[in-house]
C-alpha atoms as a PDB file:
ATOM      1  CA  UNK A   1       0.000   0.000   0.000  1.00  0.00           C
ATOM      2  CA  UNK A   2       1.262   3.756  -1.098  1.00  0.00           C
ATOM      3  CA  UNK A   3       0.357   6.453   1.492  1.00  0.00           C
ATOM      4  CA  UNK A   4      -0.067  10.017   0.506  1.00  0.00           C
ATOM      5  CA  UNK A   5      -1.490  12.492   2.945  1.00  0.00           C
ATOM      6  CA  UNK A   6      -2.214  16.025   1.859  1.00  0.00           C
ATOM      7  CA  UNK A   7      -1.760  18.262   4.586  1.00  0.00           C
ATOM      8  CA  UNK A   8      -3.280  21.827   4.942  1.00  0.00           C
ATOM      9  CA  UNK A   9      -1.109  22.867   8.169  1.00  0.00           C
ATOM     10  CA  UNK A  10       1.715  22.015  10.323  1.00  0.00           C
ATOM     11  CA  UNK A  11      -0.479  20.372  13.079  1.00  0.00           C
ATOM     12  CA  UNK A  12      -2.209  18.418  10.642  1.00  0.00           C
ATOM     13  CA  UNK A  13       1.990  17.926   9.635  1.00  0.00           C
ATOM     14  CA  UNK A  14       2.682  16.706  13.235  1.00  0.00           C
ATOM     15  CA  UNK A  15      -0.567  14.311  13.244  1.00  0.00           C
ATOM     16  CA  UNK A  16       0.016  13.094  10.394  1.00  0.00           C
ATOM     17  CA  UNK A  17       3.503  11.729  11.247  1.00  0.00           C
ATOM     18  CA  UNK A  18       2.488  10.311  14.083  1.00  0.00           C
ATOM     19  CA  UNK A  19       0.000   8.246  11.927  1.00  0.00           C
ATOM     20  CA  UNK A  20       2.532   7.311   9.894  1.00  0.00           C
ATOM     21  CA  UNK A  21       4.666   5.823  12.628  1.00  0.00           C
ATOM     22  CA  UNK A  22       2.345   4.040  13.903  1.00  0.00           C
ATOM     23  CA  UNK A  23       1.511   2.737  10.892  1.00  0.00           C
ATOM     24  CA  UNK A  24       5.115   1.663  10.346  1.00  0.00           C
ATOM     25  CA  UNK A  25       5.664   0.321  13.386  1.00  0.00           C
ATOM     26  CA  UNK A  26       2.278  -2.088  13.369  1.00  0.00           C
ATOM     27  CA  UNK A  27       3.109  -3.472   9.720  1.00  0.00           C
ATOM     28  CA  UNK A  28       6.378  -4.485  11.241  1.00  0.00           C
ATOM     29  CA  UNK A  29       4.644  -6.308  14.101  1.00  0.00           C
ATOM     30  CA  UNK A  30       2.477  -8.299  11.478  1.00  0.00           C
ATOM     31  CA  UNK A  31       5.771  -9.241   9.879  1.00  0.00           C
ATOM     32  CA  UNK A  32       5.897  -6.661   6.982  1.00  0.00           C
ATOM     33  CA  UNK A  33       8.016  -4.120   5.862  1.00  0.00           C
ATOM     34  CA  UNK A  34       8.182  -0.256   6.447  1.00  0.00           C
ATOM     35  CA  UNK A  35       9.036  -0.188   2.674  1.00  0.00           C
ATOM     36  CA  UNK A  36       9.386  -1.759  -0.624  1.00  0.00           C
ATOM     37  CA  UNK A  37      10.331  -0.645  -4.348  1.00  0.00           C
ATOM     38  CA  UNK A  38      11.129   3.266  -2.980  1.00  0.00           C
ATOM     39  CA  UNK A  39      13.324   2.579  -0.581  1.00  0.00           C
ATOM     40  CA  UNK A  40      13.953   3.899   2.593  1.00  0.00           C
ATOM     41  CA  UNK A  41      14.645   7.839   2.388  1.00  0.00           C
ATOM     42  CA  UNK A  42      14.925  10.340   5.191  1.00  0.00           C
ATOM     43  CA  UNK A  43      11.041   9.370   5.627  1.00  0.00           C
ATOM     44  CA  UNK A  44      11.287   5.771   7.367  1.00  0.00           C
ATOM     45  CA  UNK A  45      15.040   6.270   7.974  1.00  0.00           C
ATOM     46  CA  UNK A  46      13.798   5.812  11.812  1.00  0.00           C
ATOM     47  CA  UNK A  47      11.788   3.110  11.205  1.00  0.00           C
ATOM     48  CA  UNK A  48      14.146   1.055   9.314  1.00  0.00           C
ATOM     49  CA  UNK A  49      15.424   1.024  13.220  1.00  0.00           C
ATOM     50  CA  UNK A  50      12.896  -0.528  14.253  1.00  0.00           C
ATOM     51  CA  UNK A  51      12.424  -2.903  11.589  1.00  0.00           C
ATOM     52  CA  UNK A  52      16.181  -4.702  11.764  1.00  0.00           C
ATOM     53  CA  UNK A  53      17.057  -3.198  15.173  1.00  0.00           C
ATOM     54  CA  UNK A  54      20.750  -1.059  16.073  1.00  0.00           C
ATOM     55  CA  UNK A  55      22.803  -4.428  15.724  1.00  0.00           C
ATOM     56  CA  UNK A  56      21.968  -4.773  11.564  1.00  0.00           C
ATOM     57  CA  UNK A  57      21.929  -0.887  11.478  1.00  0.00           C
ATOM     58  CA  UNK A  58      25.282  -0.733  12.341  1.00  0.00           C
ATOM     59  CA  UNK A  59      26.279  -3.641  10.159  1.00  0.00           C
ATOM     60  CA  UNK A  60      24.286  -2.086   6.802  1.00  0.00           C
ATOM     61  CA  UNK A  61      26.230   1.399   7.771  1.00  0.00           C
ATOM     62  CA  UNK A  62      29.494  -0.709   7.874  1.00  0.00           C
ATOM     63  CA  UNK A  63      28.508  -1.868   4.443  1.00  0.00           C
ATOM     64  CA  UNK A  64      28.056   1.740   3.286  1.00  0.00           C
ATOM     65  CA  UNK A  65      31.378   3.027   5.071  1.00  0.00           C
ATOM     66  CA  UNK A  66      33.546   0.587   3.254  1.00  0.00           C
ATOM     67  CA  UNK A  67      31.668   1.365  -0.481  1.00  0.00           C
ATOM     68  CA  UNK A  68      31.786   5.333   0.117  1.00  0.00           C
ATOM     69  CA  UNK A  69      34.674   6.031   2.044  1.00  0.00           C
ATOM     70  CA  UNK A  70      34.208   9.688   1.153  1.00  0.00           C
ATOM     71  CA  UNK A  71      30.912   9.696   2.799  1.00  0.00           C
ATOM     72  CA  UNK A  72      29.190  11.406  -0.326  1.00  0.00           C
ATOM     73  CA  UNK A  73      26.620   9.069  -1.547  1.00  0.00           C
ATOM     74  CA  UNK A  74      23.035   9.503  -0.339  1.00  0.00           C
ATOM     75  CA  UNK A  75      24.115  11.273   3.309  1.00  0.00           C
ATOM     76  CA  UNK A  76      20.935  10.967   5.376  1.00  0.00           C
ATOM     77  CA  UNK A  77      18.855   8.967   3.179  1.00  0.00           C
ATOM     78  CA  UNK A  78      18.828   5.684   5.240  1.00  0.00           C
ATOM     79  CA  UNK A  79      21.322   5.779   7.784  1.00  0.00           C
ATOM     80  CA  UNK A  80      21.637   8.642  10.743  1.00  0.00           C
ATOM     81  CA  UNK A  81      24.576  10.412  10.385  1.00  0.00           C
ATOM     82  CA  UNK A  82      26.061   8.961  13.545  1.00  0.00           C
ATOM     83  CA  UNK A  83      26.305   5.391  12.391  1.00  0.00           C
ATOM     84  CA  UNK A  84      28.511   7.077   9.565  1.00  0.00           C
ATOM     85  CA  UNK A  85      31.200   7.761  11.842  1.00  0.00           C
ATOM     86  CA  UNK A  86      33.700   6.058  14.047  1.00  0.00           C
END
């Protein structure tokens, strides 16, 4: 499932993100994902934590440390900056 909110305001903003993680976080419980064919982005970056847990974070950011040892690829887009860093 693809979901779009339009939002008129920044409460509406705030609530709406809420919704979201929620969302997130209950497909995960049922055994789904947070994302598929997209990706990850700085949308579900935070709930790709909670999908694989800090352990396979760090691991996957180990991955991407090795590959772009310039750090210049895609900076924010799934990982937190601090699992970029020693």
């Amino acid at each position: 499932m693809h979901l779009n909110m339009l939002l008129a305001n920044e409460d509406e903003f705030i609530e709406a993100k809420e919704f979201y993680k929620t969302f997130c976080i209950r497909a995960v419980e049922l055994g789904g994902t947070i994302s598929a064919e997209h990706g990850i982005g700085k949308m579900k970056r935070d709930y790709l934590l909670d999908m694989y847990g800090e352990k396979s974070i760090k691991q996957m950011a180990n991955v991407k440390r090795k590959l772009d040892k310039n750090r210049l690829l895609g900076i924010g887009n799934i990982f937190d900056e601090k699992y970029l860093y020693d």
